[in-house]
PDB file of N, CA and C in Angstrom:
ATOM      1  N   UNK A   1       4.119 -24.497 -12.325  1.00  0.00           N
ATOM      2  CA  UNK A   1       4.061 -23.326 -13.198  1.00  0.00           C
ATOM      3  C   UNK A   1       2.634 -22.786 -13.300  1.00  0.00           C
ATOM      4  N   UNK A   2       2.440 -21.747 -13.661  1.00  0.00           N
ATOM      5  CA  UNK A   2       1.145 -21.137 -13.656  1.00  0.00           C
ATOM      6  C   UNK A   2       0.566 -21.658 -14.950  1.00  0.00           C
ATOM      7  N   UNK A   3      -1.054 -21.812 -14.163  1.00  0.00           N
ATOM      8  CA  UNK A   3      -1.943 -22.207 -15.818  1.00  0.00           C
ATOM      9  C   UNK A   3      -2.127 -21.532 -16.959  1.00  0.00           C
ATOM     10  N   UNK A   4      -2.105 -20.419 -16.578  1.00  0.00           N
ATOM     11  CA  UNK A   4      -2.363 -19.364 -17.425  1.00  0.00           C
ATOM     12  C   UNK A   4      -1.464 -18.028 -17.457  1.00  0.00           C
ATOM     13  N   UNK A   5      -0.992 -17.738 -18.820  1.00  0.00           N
ATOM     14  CA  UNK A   5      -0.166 -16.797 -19.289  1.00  0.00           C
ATOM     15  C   UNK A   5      -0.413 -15.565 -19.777  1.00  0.00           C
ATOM     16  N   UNK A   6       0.070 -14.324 -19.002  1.00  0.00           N
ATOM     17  CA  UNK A   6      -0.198 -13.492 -19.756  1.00  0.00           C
ATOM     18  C   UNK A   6      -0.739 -12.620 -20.866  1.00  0.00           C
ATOM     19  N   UNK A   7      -2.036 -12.376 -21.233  1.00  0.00           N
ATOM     20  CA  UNK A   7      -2.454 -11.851 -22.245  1.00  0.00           C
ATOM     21  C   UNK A   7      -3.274 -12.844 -22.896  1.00  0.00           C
ATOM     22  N   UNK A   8      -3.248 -13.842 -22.313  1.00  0.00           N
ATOM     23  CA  UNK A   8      -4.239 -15.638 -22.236  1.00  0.00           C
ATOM     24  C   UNK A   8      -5.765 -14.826 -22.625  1.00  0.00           C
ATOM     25  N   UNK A   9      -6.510 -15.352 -22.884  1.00  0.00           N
ATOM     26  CA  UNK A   9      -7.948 -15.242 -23.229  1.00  0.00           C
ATOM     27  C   UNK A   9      -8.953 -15.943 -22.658  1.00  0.00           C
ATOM     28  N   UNK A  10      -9.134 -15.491 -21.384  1.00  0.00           N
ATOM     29  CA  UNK A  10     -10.158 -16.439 -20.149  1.00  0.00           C
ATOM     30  C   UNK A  10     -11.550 -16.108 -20.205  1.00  0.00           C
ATOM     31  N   UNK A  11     -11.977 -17.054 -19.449  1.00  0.00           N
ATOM     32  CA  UNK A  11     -13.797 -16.927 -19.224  1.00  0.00           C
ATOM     33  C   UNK A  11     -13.476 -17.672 -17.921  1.00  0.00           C
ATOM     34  N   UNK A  12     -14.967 -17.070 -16.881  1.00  0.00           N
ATOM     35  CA  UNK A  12     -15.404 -17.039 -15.364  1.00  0.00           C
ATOM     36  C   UNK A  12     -16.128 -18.218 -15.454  1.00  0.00           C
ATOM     37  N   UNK A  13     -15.834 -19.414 -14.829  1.00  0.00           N
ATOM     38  CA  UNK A  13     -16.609 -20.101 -14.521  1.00  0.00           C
ATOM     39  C   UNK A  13     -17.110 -20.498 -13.612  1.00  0.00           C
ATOM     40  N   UNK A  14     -17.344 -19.551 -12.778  1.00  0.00           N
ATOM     41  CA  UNK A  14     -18.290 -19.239 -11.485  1.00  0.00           C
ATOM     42  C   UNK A  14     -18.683 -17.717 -11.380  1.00  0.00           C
ATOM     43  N   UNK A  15     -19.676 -17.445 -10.584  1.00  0.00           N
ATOM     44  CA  UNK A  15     -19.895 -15.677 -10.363  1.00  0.00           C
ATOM     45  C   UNK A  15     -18.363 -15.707  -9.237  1.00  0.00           C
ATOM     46  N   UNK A  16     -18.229 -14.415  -9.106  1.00  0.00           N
ATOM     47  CA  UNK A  16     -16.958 -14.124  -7.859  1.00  0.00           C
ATOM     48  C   UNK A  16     -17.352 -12.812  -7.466  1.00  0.00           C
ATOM     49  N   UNK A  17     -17.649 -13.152  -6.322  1.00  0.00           N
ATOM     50  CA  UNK A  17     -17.875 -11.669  -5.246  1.00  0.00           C
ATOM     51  C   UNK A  17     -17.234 -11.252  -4.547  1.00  0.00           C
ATOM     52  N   UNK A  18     -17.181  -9.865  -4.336  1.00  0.00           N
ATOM     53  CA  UNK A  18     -16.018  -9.217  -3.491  1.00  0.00           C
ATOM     54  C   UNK A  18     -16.223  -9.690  -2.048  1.00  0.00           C
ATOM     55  N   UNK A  19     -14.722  -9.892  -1.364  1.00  0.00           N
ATOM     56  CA  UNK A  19     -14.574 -10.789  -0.153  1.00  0.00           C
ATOM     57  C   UNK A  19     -14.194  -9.567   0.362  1.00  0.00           C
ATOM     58  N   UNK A  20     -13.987  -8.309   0.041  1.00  0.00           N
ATOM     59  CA  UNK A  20     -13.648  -7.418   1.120  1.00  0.00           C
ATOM     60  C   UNK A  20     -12.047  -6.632   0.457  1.00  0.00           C
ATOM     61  N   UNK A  21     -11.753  -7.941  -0.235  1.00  0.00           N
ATOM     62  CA  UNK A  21     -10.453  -6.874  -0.672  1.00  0.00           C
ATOM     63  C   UNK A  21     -10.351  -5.849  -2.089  1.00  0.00           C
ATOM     64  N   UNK A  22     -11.664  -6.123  -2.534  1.00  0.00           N
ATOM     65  CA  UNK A  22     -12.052  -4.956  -4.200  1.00  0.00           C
ATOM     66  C   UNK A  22     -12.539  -3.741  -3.260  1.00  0.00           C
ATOM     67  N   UNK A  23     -11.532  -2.684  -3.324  1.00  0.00           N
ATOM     68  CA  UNK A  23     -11.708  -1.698  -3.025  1.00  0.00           C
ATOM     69  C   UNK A  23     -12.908  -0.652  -3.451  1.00  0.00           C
ATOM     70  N   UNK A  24     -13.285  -0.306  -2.663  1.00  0.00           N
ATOM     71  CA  UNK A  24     -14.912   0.683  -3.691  1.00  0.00           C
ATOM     72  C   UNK A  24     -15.841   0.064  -3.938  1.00  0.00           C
ATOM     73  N   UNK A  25     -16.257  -1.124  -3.176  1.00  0.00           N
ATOM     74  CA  UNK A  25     -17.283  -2.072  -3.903  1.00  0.00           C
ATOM     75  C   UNK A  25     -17.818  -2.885  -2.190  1.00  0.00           C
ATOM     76  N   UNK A  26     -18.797  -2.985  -2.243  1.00  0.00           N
ATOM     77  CA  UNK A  26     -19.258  -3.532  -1.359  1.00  0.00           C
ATOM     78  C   UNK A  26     -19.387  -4.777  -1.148  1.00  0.00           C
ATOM     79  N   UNK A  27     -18.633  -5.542   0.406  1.00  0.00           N
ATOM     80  CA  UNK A  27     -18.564  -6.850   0.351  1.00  0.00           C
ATOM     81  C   UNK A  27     -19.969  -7.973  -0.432  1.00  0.00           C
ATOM     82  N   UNK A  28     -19.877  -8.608  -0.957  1.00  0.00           N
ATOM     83  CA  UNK A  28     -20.370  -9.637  -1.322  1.00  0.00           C
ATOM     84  C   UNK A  28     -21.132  -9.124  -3.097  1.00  0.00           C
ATOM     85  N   UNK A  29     -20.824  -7.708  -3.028  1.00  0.00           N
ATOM     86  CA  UNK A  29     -21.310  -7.932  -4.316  1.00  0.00           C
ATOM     87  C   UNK A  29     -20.726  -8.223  -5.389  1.00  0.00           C
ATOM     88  N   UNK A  30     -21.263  -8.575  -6.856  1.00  0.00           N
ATOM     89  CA  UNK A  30     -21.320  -9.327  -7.632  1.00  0.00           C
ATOM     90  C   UNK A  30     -19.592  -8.597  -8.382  1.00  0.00           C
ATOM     91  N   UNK A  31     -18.626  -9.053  -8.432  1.00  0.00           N
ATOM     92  CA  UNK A  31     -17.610  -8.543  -9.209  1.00  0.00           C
ATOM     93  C   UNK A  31     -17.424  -9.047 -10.569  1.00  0.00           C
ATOM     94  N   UNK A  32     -17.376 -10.646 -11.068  1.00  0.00           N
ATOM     95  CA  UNK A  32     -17.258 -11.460 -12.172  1.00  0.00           C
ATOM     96  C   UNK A  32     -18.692 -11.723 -12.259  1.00  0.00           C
ATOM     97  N   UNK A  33     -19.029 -12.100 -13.368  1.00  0.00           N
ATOM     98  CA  UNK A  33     -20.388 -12.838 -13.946  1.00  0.00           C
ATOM     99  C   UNK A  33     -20.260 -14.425 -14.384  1.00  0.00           C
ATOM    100  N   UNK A  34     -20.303 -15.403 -14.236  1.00  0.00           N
ATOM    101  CA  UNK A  34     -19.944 -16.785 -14.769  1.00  0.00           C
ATOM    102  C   UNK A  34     -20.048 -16.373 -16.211  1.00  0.00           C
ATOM    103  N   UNK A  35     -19.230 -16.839 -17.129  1.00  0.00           N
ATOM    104  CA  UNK A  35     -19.647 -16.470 -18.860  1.00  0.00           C
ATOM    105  C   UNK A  35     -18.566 -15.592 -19.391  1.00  0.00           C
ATOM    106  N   UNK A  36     -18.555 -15.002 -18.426  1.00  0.00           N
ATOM    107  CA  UNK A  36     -18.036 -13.129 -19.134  1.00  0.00           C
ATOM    108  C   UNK A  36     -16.211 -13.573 -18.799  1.00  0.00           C
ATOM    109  N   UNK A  37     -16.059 -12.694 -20.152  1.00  0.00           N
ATOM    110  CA  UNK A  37     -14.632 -13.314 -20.834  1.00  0.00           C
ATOM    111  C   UNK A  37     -13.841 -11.862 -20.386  1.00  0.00           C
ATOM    112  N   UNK A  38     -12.209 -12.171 -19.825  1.00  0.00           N
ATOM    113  CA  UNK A  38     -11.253 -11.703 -20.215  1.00  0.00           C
ATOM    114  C   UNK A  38      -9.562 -11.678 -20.748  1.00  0.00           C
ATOM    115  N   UNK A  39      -9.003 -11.045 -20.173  1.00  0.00           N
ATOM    116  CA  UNK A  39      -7.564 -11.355 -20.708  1.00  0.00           C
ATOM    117  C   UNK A  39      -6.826 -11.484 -19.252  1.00  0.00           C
ATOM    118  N   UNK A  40      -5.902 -12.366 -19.132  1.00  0.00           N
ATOM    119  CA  UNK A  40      -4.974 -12.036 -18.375  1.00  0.00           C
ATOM    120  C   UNK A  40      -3.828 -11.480 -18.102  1.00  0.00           C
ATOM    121  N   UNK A  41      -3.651 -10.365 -17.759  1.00  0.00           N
ATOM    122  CA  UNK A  41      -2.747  -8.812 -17.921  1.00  0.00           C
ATOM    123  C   UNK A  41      -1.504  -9.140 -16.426  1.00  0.00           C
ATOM    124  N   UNK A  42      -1.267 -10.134 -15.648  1.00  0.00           N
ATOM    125  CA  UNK A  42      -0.297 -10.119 -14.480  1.00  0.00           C
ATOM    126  C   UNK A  42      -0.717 -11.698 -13.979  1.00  0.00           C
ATOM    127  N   UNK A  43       0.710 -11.813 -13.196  1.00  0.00           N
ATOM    128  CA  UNK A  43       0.269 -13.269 -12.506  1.00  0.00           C
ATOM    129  C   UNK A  43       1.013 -12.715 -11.069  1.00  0.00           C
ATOM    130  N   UNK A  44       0.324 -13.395  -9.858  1.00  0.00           N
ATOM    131  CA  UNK A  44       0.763 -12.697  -8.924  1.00  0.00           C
ATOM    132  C   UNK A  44       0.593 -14.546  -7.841  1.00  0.00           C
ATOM    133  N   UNK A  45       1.286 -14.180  -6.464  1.00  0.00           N
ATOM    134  CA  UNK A  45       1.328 -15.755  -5.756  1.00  0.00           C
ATOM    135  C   UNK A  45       0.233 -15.069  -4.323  1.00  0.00           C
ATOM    136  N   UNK A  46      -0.146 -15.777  -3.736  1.00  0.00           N
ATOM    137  CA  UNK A  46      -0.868 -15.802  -2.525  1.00  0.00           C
ATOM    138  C   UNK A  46      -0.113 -16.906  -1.393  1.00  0.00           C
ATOM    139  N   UNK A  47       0.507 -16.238  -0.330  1.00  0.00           N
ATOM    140  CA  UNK A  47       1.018 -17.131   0.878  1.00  0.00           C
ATOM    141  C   UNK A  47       2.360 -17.777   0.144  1.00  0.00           C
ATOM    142  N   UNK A  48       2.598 -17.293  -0.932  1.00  0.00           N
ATOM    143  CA  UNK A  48       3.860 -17.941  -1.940  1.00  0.00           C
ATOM    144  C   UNK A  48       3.629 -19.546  -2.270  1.00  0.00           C
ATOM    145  N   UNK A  49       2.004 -19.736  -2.407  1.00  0.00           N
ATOM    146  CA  UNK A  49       1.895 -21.328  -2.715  1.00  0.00           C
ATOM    147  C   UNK A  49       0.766 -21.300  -4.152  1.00  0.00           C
ATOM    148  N   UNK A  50       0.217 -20.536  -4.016  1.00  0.00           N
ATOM    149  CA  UNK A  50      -1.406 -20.525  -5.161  1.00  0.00           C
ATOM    150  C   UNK A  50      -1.165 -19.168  -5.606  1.00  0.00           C
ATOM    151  N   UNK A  51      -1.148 -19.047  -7.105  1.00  0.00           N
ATOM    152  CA  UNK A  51      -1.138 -18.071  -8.434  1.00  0.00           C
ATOM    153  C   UNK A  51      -2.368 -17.576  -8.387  1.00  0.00           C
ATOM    154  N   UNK A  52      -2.514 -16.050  -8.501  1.00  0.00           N
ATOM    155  CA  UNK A  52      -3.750 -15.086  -8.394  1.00  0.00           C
ATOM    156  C   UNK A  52      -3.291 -14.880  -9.807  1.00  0.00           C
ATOM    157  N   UNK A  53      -4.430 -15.119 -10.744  1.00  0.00           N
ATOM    158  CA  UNK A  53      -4.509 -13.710 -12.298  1.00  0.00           C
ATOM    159  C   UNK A  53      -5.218 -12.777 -11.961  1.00  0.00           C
ATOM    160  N   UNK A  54      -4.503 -11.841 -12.386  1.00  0.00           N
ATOM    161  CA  UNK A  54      -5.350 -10.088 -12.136  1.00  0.00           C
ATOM    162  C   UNK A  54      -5.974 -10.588 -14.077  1.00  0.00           C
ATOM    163  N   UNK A  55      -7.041 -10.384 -14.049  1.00  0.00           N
ATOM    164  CA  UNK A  55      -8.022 -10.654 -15.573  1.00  0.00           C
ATOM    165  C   UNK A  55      -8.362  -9.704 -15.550  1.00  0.00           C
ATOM    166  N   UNK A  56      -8.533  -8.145 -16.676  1.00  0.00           N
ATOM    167  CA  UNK A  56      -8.939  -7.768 -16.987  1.00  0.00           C
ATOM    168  C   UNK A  56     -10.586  -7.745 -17.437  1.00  0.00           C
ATOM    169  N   UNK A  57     -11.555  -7.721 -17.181  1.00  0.00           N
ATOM    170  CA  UNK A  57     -12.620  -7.960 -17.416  1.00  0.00           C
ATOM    171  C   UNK A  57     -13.579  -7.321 -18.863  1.00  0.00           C
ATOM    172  N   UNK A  58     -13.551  -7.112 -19.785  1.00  0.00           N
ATOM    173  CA  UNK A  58     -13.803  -7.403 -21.242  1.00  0.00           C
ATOM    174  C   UNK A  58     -15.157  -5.786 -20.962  1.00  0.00           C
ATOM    175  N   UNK A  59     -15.909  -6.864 -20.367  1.00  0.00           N
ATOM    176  CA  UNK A  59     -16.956  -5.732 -20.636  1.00  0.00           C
ATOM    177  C   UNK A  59     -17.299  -4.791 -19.368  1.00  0.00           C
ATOM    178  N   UNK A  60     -16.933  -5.340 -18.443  1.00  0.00           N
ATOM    179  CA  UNK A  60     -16.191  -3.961 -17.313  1.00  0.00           C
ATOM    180  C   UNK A  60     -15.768  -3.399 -16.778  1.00  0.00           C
ATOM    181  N   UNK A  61     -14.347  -3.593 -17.955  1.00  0.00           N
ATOM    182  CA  UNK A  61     -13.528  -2.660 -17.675  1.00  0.00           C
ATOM    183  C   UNK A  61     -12.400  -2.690 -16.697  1.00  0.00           C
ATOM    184  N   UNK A  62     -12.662  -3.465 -15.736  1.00  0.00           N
ATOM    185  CA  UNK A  62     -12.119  -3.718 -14.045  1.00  0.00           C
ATOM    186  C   UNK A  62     -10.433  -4.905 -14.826  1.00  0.00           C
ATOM    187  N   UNK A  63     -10.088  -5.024 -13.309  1.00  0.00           N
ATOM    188  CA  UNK A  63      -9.133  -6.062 -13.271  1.00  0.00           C
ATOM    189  C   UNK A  63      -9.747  -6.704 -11.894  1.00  0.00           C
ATOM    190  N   UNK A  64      -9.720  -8.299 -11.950  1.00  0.00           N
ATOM    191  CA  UNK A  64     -10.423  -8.513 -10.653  1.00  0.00           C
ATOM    192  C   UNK A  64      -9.006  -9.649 -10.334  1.00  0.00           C
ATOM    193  N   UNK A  65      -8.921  -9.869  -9.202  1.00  0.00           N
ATOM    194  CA  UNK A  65      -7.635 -11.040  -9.100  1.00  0.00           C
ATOM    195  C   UNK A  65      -8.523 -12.218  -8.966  1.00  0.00           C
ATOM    196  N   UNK A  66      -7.965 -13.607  -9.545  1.00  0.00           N
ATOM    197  CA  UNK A  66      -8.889 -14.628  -9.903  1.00  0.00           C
ATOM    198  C   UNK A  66      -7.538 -15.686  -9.619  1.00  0.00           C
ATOM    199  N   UNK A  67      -8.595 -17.098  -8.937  1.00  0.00           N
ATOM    200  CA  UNK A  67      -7.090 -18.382  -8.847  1.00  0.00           C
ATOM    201  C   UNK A  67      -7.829 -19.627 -10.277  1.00  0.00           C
ATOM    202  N   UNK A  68      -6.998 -20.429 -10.328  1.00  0.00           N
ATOM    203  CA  UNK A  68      -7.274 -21.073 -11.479  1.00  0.00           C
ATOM    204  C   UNK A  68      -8.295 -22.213 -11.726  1.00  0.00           C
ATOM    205  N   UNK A  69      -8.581 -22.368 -10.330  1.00  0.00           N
ATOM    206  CA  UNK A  69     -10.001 -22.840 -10.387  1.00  0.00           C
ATOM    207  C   UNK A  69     -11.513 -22.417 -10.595  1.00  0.00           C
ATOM    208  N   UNK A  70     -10.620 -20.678 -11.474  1.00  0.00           N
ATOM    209  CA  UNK A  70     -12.439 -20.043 -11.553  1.00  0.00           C
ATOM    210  C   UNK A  70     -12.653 -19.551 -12.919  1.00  0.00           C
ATOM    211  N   UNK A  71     -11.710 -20.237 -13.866  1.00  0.00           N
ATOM    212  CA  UNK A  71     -11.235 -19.738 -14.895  1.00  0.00           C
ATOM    213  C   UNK A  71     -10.805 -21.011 -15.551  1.00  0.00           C
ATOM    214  N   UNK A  72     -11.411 -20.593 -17.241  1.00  0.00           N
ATOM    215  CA  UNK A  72     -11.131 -21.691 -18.004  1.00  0.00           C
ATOM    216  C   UNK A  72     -10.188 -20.892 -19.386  1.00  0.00           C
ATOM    217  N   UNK A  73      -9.457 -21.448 -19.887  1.00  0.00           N
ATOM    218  CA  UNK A  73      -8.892 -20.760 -20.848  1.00  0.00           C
ATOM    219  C   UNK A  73      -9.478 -20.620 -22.462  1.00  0.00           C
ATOM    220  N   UNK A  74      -9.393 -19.643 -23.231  1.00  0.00           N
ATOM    221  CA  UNK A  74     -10.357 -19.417 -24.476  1.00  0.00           C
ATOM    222  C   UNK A  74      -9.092 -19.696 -25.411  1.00  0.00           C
ATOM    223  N   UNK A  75      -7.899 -19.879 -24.719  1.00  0.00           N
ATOM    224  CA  UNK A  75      -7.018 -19.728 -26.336  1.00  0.00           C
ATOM    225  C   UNK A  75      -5.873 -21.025 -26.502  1.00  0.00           C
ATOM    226  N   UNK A  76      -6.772 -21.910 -25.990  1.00  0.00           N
ATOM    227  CA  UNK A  76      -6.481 -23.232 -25.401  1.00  0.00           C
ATOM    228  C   UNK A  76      -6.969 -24.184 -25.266  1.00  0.00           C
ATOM    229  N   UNK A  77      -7.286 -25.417 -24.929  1.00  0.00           N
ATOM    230  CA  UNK A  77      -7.485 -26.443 -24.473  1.00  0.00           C
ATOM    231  C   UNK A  77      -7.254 -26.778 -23.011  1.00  0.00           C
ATOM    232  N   UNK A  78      -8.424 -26.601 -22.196  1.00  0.00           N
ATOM    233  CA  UNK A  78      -8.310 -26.708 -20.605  1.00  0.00           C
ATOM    234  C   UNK A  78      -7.955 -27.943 -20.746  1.00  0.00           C
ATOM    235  N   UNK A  79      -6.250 -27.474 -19.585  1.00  0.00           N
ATOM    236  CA  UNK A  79      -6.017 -28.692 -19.150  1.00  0.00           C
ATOM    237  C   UNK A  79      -6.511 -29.409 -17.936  1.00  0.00           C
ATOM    238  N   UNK A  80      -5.690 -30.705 -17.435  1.00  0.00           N
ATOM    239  CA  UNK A  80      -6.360 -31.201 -16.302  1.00  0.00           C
ATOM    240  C   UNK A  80      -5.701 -30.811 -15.130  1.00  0.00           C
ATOM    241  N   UNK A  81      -6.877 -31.000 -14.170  1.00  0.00           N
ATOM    242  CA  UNK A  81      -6.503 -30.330 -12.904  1.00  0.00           C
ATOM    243  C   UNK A  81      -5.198 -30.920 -12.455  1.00  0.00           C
ATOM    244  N   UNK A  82      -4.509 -29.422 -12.051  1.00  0.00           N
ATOM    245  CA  UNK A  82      -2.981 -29.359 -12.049  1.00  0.00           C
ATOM    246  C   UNK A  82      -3.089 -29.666 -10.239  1.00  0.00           C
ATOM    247  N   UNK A  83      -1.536 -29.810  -9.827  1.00  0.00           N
ATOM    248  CA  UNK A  83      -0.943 -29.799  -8.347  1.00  0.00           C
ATOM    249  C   UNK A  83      -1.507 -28.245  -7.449  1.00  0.00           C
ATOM    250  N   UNK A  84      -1.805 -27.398  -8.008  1.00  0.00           N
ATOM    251  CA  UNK A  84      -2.202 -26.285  -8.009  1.00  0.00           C
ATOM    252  C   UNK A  84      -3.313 -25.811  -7.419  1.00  0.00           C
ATOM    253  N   UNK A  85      -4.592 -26.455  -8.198  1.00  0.00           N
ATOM    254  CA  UNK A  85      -5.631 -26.904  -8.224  1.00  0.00           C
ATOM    255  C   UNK A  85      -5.966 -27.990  -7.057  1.00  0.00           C
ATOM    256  N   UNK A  86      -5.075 -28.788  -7.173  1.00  0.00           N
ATOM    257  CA  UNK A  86      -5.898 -29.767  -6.138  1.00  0.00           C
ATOM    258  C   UNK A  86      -5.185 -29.005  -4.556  1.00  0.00           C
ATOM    259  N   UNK A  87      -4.345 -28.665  -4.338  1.00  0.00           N
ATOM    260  CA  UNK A  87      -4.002 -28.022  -2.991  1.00  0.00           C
ATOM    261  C   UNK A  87      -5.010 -27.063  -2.579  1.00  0.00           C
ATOM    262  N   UNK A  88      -5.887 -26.164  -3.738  1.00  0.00           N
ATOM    263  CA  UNK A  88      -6.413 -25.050  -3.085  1.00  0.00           C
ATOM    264  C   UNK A  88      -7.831 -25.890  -2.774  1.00  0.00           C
ATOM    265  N   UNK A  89      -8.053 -26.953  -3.327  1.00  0.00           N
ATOM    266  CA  UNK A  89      -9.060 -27.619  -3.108  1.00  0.00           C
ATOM    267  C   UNK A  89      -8.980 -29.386  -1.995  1.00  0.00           C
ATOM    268  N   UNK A  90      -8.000 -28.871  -1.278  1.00  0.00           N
ATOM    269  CA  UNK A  90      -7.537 -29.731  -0.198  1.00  0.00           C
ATOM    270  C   UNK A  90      -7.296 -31.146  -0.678  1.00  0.00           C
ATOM    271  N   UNK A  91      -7.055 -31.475  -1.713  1.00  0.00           N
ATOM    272  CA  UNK A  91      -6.779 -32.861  -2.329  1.00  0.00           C
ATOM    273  C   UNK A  91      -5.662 -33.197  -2.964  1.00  0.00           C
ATOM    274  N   UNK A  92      -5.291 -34.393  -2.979  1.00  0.00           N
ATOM    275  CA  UNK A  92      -3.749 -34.648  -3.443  1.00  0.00           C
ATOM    276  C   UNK A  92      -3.562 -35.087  -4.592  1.00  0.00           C
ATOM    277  N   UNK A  93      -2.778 -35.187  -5.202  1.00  0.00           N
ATOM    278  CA  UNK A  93      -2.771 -35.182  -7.258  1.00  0.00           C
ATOM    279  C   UNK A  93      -2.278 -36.058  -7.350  1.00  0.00           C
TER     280      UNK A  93
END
């Protein structure tokens, strides 16, 4: 199941730069800030195995798509690394 729900209250815990698919923005620059808080507004799948959140971004404005290893939850208690998590990070749970 996905870590995070809809309308959830997240923070970046890494910078995240555009890989080419943020339209209007030039590869590698800065899209997320590590710190900077938003909401999560959609949950979407990648290859139908790993959950993308589209996060709204608080103070600009954007929606950036984010997986759950870059994101900690604000309206919650981070849990522990899920089946999820360890696949996108090549390890077994």
């Amino acid at each position: 199941p996905p870590r995070f729900r809809p309308g959830e209250r997240v923070r970046a815990i890494r910078h995240i730069k555009n890989d080419g698919t943020y339209p209007g923005r030039e590869i590698g620059e800065n899209l997320v800030r590590k710190g900077e808080e938003g909401y999560v507004r959609d949950i979407g799948t990648f290859l139908q195995q790993f959950f993308i959140y589209a996060v709204e971004w608080i103070d600009r404005g954007t929606v950036v798509g984010m997986r759950a290893r870059e994101l900690m939850s604000l309206d919650k208690a981070d849990a522990p690394c899920s089946a999820e998590e360890n696949a996108e990070q090549g390890t077994s749970g």
